[in-house]
C-alpha atoms as a PDB file:
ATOM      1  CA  UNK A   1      38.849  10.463   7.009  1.00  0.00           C
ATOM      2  CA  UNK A   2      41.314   8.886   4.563  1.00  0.00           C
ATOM      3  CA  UNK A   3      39.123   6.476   4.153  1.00  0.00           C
ATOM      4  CA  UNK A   4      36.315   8.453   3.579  1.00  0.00           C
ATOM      5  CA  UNK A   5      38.155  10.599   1.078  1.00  0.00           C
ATOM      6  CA  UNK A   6      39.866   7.197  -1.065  1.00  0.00           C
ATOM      7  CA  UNK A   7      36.259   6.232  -1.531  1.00  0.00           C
ATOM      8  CA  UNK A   8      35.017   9.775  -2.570  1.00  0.00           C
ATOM      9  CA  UNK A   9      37.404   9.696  -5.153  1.00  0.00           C
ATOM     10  CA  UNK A  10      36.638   6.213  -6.593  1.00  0.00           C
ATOM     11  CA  UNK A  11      33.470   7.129  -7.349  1.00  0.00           C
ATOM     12  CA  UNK A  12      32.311   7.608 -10.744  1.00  0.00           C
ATOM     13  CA  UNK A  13      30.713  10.616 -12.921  1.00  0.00           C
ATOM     14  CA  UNK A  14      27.376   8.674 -13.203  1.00  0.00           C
ATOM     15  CA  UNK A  15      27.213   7.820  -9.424  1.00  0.00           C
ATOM     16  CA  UNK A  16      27.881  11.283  -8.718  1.00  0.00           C
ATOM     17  CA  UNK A  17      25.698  13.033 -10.766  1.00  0.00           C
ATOM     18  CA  UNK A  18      23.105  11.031  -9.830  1.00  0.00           C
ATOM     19  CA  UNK A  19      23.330  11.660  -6.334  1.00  0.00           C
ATOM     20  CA  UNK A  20      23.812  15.513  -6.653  1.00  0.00           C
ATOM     21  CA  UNK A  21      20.143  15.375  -8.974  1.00  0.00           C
ATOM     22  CA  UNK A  22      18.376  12.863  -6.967  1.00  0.00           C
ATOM     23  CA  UNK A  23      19.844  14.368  -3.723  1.00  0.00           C
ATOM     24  CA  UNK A  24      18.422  17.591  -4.531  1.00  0.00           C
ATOM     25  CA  UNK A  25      14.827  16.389  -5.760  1.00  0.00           C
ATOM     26  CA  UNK A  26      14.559  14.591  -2.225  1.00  0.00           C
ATOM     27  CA  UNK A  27      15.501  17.393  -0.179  1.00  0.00           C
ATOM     28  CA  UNK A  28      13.261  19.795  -2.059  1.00  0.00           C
ATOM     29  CA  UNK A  29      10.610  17.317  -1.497  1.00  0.00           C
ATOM     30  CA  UNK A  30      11.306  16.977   1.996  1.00  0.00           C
ATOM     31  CA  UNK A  31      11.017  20.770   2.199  1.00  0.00           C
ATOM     32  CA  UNK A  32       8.404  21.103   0.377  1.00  0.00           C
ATOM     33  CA  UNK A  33       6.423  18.492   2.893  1.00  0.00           C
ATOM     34  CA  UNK A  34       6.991  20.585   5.610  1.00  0.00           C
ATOM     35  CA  UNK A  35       6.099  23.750   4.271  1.00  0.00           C
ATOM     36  CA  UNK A  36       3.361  23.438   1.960  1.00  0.00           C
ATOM     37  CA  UNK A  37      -0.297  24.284   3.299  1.00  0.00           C
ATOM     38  CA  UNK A  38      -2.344  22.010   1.309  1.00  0.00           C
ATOM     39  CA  UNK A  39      -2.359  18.439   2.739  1.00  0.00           C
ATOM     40  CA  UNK A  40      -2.691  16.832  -0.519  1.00  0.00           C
ATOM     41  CA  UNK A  41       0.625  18.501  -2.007  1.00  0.00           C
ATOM     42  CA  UNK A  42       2.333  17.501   1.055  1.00  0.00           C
ATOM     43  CA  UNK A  43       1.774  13.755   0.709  1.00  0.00           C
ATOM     44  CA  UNK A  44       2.623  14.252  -2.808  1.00  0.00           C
ATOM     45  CA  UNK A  45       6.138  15.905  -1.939  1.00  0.00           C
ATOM     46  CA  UNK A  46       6.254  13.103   0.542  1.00  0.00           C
ATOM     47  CA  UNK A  47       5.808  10.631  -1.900  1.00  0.00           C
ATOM     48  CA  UNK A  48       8.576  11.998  -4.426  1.00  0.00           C
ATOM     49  CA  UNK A  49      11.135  11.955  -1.796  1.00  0.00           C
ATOM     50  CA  UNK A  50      10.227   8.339  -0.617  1.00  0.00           C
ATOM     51  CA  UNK A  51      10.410   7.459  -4.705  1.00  0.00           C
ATOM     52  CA  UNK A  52      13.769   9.066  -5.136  1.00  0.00           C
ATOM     53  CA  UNK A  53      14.747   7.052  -1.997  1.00  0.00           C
ATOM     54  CA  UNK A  54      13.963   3.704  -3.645  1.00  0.00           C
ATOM     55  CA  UNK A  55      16.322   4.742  -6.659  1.00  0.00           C
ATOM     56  CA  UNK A  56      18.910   5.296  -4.177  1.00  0.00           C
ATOM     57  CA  UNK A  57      18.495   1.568  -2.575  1.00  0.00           C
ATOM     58  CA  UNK A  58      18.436   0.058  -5.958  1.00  0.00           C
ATOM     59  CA  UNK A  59      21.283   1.767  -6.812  1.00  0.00           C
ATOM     60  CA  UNK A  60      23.533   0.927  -3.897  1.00  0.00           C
ATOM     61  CA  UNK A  61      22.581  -2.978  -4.467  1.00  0.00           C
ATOM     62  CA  UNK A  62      19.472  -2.857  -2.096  1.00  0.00           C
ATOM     63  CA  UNK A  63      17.325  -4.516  -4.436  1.00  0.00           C
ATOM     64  CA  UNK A  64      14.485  -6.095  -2.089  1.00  0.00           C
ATOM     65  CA  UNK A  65      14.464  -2.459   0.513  1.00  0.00           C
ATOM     66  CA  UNK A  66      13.951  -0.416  -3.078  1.00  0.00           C
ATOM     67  CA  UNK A  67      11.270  -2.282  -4.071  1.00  0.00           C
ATOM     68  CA  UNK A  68       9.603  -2.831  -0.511  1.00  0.00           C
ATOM     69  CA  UNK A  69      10.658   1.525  -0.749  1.00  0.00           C
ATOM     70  CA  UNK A  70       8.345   1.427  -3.745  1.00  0.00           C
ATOM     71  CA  UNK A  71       4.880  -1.027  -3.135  1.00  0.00           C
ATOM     72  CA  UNK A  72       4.548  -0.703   0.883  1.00  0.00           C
ATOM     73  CA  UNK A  73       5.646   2.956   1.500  1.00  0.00           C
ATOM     74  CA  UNK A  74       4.919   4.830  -1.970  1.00  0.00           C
ATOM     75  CA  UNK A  75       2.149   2.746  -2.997  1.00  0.00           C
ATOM     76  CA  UNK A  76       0.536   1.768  -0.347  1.00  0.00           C
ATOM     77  CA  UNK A  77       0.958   3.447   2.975  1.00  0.00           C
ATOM     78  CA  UNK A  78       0.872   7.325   0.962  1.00  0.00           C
ATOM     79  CA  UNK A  79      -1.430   6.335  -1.520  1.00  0.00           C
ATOM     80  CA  UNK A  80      -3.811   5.272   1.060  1.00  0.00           C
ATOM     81  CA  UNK A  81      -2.936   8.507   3.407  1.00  0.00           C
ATOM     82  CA  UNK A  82      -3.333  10.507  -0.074  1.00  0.00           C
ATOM     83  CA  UNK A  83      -7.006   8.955  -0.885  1.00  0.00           C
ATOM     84  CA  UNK A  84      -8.260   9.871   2.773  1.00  0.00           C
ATOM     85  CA  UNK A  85      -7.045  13.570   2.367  1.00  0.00           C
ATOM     86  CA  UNK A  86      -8.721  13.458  -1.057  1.00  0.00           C
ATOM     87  CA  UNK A  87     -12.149  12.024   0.364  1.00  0.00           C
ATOM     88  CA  UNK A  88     -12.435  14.005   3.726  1.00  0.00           C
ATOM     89  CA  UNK A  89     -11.439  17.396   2.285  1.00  0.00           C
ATOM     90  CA  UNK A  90      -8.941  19.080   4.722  1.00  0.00           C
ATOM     91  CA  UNK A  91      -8.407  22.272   3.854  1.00  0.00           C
ATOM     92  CA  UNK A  92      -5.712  24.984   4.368  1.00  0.00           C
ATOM     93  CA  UNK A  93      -7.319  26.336   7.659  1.00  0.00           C
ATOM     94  CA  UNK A  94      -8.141  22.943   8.907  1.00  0.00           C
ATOM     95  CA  UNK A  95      -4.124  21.918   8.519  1.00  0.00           C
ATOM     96  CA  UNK A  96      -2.849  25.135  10.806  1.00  0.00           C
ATOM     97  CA  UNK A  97      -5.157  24.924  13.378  1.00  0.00           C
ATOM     98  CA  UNK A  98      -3.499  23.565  16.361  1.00  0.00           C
ATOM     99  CA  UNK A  99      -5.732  21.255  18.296  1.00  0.00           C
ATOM    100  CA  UNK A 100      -2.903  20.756  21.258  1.00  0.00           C
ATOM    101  CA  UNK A 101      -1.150  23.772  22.739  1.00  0.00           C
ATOM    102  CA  UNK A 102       2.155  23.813  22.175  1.00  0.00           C
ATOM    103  CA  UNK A 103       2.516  21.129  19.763  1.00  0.00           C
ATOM    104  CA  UNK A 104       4.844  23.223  17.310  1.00  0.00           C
ATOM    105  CA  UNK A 105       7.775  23.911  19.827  1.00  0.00           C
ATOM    106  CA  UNK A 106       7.361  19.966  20.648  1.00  0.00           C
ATOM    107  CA  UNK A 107       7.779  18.745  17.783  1.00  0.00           C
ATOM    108  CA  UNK A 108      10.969  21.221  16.995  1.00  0.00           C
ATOM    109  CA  UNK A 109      12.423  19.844  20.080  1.00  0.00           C
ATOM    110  CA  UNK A 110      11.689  16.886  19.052  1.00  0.00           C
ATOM    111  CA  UNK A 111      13.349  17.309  15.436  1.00  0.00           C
ATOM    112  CA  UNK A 112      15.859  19.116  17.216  1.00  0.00           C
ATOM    113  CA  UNK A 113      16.956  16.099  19.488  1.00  0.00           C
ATOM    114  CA  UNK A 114      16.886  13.599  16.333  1.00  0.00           C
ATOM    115  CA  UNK A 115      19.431  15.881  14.564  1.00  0.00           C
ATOM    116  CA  UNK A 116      21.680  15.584  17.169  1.00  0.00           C
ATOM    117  CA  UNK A 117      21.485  11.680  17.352  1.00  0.00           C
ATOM    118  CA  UNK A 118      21.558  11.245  13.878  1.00  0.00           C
ATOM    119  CA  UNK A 119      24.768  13.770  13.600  1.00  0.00           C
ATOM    120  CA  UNK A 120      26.417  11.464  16.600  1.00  0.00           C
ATOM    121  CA  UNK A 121      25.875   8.177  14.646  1.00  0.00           C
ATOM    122  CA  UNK A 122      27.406   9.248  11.842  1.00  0.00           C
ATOM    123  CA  UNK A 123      30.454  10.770  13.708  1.00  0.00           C
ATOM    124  CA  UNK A 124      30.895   7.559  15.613  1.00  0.00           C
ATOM    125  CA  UNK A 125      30.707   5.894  12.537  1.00  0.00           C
ATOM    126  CA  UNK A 126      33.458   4.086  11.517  1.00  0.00           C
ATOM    127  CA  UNK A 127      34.805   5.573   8.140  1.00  0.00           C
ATOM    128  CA  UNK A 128      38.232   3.860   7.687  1.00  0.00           C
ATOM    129  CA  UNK A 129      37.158   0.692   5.442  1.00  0.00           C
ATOM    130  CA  UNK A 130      34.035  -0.512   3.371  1.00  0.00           C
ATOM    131  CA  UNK A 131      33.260  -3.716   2.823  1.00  0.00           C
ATOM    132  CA  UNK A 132      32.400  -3.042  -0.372  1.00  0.00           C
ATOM    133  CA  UNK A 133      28.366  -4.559  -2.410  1.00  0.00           C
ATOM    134  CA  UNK A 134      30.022  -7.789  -3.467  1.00  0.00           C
ATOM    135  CA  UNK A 135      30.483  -8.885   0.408  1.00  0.00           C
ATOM    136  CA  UNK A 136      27.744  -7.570   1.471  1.00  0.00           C
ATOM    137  CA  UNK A 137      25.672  -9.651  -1.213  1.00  0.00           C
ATOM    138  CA  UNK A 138      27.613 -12.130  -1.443  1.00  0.00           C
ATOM    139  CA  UNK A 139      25.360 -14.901  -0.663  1.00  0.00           C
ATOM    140  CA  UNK A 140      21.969 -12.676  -1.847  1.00  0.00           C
ATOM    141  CA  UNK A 141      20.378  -9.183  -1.365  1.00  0.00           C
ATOM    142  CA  UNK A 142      17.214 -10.519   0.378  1.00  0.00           C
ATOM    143  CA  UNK A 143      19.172 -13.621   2.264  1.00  0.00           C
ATOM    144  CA  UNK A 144      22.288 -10.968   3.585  1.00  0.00           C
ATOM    145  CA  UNK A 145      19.398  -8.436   4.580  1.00  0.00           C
ATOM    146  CA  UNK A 146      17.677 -11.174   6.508  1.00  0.00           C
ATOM    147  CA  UNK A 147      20.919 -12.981   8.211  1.00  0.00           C
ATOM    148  CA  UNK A 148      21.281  -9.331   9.793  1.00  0.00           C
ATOM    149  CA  UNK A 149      17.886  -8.657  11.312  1.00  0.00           C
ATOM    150  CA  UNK A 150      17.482 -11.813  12.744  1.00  0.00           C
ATOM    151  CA  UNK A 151      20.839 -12.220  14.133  1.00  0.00           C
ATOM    152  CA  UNK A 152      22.831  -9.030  14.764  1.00  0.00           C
ATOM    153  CA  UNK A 153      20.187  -6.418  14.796  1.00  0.00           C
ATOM    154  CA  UNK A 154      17.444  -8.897  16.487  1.00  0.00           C
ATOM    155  CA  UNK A 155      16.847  -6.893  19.739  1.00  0.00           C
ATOM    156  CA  UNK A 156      15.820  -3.306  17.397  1.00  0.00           C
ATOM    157  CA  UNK A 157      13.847  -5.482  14.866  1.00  0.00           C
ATOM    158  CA  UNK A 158      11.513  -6.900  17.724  1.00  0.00           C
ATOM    159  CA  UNK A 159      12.017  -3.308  19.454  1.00  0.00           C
ATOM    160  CA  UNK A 160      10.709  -1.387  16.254  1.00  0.00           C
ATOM    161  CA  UNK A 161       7.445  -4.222  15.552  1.00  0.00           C
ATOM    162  CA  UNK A 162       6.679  -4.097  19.516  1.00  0.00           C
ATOM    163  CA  UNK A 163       6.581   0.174  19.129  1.00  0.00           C
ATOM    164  CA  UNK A 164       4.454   0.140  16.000  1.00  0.00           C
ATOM    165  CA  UNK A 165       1.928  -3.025  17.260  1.00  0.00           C
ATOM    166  CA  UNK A 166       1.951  -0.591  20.220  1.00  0.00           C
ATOM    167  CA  UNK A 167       0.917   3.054  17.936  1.00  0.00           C
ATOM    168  CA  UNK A 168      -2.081   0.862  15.881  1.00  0.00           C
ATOM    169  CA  UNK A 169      -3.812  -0.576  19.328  1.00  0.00           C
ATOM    170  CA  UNK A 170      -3.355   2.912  20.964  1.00  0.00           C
ATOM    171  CA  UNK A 171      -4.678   4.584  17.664  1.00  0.00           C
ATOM    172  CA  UNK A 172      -7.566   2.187  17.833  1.00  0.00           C
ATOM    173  CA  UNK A 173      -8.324   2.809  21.599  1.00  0.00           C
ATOM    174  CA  UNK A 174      -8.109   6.707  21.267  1.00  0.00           C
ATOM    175  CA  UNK A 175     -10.481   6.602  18.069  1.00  0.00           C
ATOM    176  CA  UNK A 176     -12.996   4.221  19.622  1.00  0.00           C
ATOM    177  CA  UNK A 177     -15.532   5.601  21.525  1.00  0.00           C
ATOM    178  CA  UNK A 178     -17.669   3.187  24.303  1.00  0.00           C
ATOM    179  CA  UNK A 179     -21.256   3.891  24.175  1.00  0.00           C
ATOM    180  CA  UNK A 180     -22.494   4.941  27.850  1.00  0.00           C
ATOM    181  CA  UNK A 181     -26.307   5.684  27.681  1.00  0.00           C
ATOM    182  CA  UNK A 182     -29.220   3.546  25.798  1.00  0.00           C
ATOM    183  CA  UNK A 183     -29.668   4.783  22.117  1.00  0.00           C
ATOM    184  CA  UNK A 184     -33.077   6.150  21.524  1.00  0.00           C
ATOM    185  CA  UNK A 185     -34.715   4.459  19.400  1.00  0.00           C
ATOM    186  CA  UNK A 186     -37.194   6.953  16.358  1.00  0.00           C
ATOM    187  CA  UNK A 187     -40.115   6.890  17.900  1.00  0.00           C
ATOM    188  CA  UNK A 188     -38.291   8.604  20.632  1.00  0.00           C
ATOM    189  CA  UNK A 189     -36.269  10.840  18.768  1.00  0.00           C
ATOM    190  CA  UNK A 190     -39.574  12.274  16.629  1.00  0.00           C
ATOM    191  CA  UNK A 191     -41.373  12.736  20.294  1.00  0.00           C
ATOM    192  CA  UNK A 192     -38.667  14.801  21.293  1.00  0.00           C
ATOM    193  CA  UNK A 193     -38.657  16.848  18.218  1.00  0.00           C
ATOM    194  CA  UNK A 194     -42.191  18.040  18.423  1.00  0.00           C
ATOM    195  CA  UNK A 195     -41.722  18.643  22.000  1.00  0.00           C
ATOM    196  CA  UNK A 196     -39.001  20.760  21.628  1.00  0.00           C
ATOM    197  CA  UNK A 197     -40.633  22.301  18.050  1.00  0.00           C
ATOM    198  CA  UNK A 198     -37.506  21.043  15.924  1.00  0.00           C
ATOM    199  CA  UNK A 199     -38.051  19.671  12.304  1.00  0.00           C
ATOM    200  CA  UNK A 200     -40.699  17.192  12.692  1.00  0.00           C
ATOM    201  CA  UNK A 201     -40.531  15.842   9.243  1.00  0.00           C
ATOM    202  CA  UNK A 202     -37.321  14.073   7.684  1.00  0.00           C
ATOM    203  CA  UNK A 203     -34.990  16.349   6.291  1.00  0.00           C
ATOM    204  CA  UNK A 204     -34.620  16.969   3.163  1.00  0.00           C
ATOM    205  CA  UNK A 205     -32.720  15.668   0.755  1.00  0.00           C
ATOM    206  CA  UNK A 206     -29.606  17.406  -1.220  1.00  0.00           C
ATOM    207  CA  UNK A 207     -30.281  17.788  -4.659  1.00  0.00           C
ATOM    208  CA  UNK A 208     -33.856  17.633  -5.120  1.00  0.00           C
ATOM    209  CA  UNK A 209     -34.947  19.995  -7.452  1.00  0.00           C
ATOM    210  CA  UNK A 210     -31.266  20.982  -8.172  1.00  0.00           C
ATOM    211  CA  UNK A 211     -30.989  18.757 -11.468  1.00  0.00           C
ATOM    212  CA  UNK A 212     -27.931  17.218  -9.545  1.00  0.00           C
ATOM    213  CA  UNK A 213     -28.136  14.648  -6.757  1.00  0.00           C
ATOM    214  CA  UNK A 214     -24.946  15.217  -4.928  1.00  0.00           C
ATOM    215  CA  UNK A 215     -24.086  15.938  -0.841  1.00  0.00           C
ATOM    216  CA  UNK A 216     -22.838  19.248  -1.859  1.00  0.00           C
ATOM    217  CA  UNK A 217     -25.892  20.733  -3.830  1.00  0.00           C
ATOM    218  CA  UNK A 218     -28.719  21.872  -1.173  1.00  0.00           C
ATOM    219  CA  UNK A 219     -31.961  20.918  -2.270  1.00  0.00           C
ATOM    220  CA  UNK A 220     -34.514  23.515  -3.920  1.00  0.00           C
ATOM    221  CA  UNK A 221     -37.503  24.216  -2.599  1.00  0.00           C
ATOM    222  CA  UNK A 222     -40.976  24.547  -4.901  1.00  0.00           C
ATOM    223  CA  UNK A 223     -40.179  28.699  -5.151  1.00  0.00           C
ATOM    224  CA  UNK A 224     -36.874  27.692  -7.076  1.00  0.00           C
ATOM    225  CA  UNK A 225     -34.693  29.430  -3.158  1.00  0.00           C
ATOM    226  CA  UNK A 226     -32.453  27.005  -1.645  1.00  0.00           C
ATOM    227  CA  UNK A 227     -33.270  25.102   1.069  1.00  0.00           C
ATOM    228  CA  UNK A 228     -30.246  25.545   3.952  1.00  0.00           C
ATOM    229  CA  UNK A 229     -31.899  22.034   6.024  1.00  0.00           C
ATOM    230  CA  UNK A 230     -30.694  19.962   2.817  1.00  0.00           C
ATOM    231  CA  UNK A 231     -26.919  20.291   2.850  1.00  0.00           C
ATOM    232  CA  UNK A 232     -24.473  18.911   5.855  1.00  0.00           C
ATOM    233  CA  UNK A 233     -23.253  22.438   7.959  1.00  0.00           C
ATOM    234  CA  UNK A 234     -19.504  21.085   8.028  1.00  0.00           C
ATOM    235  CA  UNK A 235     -19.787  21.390   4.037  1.00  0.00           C
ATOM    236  CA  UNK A 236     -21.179  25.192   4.715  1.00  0.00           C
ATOM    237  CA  UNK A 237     -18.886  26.083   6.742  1.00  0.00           C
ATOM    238  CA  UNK A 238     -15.830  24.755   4.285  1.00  0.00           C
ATOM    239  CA  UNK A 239     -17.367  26.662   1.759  1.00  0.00           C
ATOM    240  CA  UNK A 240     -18.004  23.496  -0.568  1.00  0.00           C
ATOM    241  CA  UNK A 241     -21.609  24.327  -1.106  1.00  0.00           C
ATOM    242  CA  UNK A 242     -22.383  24.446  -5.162  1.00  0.00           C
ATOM    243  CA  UNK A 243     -24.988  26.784  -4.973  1.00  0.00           C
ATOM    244  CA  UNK A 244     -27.228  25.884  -8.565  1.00  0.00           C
ATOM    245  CA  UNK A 245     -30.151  27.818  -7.809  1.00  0.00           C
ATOM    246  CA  UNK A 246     -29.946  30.667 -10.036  1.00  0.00           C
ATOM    247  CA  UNK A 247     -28.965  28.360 -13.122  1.00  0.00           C
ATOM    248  CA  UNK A 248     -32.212  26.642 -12.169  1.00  0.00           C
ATOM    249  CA  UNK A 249     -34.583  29.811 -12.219  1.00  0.00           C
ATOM    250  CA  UNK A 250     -33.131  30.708 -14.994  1.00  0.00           C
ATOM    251  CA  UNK A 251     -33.443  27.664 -16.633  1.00  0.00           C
ATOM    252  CA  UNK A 252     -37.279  27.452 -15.461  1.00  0.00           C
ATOM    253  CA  UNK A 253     -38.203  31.053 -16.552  1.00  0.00           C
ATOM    254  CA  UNK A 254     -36.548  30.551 -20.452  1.00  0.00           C
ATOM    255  CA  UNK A 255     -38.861  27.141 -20.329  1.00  0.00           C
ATOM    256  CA  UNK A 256     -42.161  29.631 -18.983  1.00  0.00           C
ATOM    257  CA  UNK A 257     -40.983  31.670 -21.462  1.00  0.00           C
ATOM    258  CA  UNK A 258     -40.426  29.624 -24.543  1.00  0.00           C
ATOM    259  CA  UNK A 259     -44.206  27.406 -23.822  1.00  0.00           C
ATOM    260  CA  UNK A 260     -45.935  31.359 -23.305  1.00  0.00           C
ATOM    261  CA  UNK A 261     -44.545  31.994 -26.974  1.00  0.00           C
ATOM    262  CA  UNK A 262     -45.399  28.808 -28.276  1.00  0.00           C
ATOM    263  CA  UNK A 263     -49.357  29.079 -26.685  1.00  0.00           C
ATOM    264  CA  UNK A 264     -49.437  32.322 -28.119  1.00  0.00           C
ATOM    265  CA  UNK A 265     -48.299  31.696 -31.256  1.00  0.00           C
ATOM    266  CA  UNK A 266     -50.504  28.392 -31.949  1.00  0.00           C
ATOM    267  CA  UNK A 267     -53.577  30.630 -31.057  1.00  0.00           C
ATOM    268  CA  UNK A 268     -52.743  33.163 -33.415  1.00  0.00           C
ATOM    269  CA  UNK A 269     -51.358  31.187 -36.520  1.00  0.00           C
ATOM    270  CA  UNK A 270     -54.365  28.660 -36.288  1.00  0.00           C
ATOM    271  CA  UNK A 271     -55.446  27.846 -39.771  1.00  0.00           C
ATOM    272  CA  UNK A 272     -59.047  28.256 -41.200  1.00  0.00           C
ATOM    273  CA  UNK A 273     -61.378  28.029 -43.975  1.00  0.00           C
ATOM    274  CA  UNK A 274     -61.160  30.786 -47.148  1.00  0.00           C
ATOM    275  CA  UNK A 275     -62.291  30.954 -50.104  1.00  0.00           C
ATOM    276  CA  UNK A 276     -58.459  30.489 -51.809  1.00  0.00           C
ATOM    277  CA  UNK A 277     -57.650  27.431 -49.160  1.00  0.00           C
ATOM    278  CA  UNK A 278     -54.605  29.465 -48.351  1.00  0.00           C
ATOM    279  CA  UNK A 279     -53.883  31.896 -45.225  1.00  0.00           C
ATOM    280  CA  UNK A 280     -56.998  31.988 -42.864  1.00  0.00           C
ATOM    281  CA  UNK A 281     -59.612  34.784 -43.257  1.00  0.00           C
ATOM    282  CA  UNK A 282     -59.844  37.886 -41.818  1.00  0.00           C
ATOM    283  CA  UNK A 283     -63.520  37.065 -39.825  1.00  0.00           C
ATOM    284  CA  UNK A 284     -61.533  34.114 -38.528  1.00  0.00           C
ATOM    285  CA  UNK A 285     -58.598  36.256 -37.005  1.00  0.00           C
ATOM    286  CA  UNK A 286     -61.114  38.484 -35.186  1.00  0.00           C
ATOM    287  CA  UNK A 287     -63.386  35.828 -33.963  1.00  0.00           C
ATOM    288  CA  UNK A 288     -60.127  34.031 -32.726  1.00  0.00           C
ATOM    289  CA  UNK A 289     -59.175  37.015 -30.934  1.00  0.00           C
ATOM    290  CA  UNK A 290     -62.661  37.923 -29.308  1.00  0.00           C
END
């Protein structure tokens, strides 16, 4: 601990209030990961504390794991989790529902038994001397980094690659699903829908009608009422149906509206012969009328 405490007080003002700010921001961030609802604000929390991270590396010296920190983690890896949230929608409900039982005390166990480990590293640490940036980089950043993880730290390095080869080709295996029965081909599939008395026709299309061709209009049928066969049920039952019906009648009655006025009045105000070649007669008006 007198170790521990000589270094604590060599370090600067900057370096420590740096660490206090940045510290905080990445814990808040971490917290906020955990217990936001939305998806999307999570892996934006996520990605904050992963940024503030990167400072930290830079700042200790770690020049190549801040800016691998930076373009693999932050740019790519939650960037790319961060699109696919964004494209597929989850919403609130979809993130709390629990699709294996028990999951939640699990993974508290779980986060309870990596606690522990972590606080016994850093106990059996050794605290009593530093070797300081300068040796450590002596000879490079990027050529001390690599001297240690293919010499001293080998065994974990192949360990760690070996565990995450391992996640992708189980991830693969559990996503992929083997096809076990012939597919039927459409001359089969419309057969069985007039057997059974199912739409016989193709469905319709979203958007027709609607003045906007998008998945998450429902098509309008020729009465101007919405047509429920035209829009994908998952979107229904997130609620992310734009329902542009009424904008539509509306639309169409001001345009019945406007031509009635316009037929009406080019009947009435039609010009015709007098005697002053000004306004039209008065024999004119009635025979126009009759």
């Amino acid at each position: 601990m007198t170790g521990l405490a000589a270094a604590a007080s060599m370090t600067s003002t900057g370096e420590a209030v740096q660490f206090w700010i940045l510290g905080s921001v990445a814990v808040i961030g971490a917290l906020c990961t955990i217990l936001m609802k939305r998806a999307v604000h999570s892996a934006l929390s996520l990605a904050g504390t992963m940024i503030v991270l990167a400072v930290f590396y830079l700042a200790n010296g770690a020049y190549f794991l801040g800016v691998v920190q930076i373009v693999v983690y932050t740019g790519a890896i939650m960037m790319l989790f961060l699109f696919v949230v964004m494209l597929v929608g989850v919403t609130a409900a979809d993130s709390l529902k629990e699709t294996l039982k028990g999951q939640r005390w699990l993974a508290a166990a779980a986060g309870l038994g990596f606690g522990i480990l972590l606080i016994a590293g850093i106990g059996n640490a050794s605290l009593k001397s530093f070797n300081g940036l300068g040796e450590a980089n002596a000879g490079g950043n990027v050529q001390g980094l690599a001297a240690l993880i293919f010499t001293k730290y080998v065994f974990a390095f192949e360990a760690t690659g070996a565990l995450l080869i391992t996640a992708a080709v189980g991830a693969m295996v559990l996503t992929h699903r083997e096809r076990t029965e012939r597919a039927k081909t459409q001359r089969e599939q419309s057969e069985a829908r007039i057997r059974e008395g199912k739409q016989v026709p193709p469905l319709p299309a979203p958007g027709v009608y609607a003045r906007h061709n998008a998945v998450d209009i429902p098509g309008l049928l020729p009465d101007g009422t919405v047509s429920e066969l035209s829009v994908n049920p998952t979107l229904r039952g997130r609620g992310q149906i734009r329902d542009v019906s009424g904008a539509s009648l509306a639309e169409l009655k001001a345009l019945e509206r406007r031509s009635e006025e316009w037929l009406g009045r080019g009947s009435e105000d039609e010009p015709g012969p007098s005697s002053s070649g000004g306004a039209p007669s008065t024999e004119h008006k009635e025979g126009a009328k009759k």
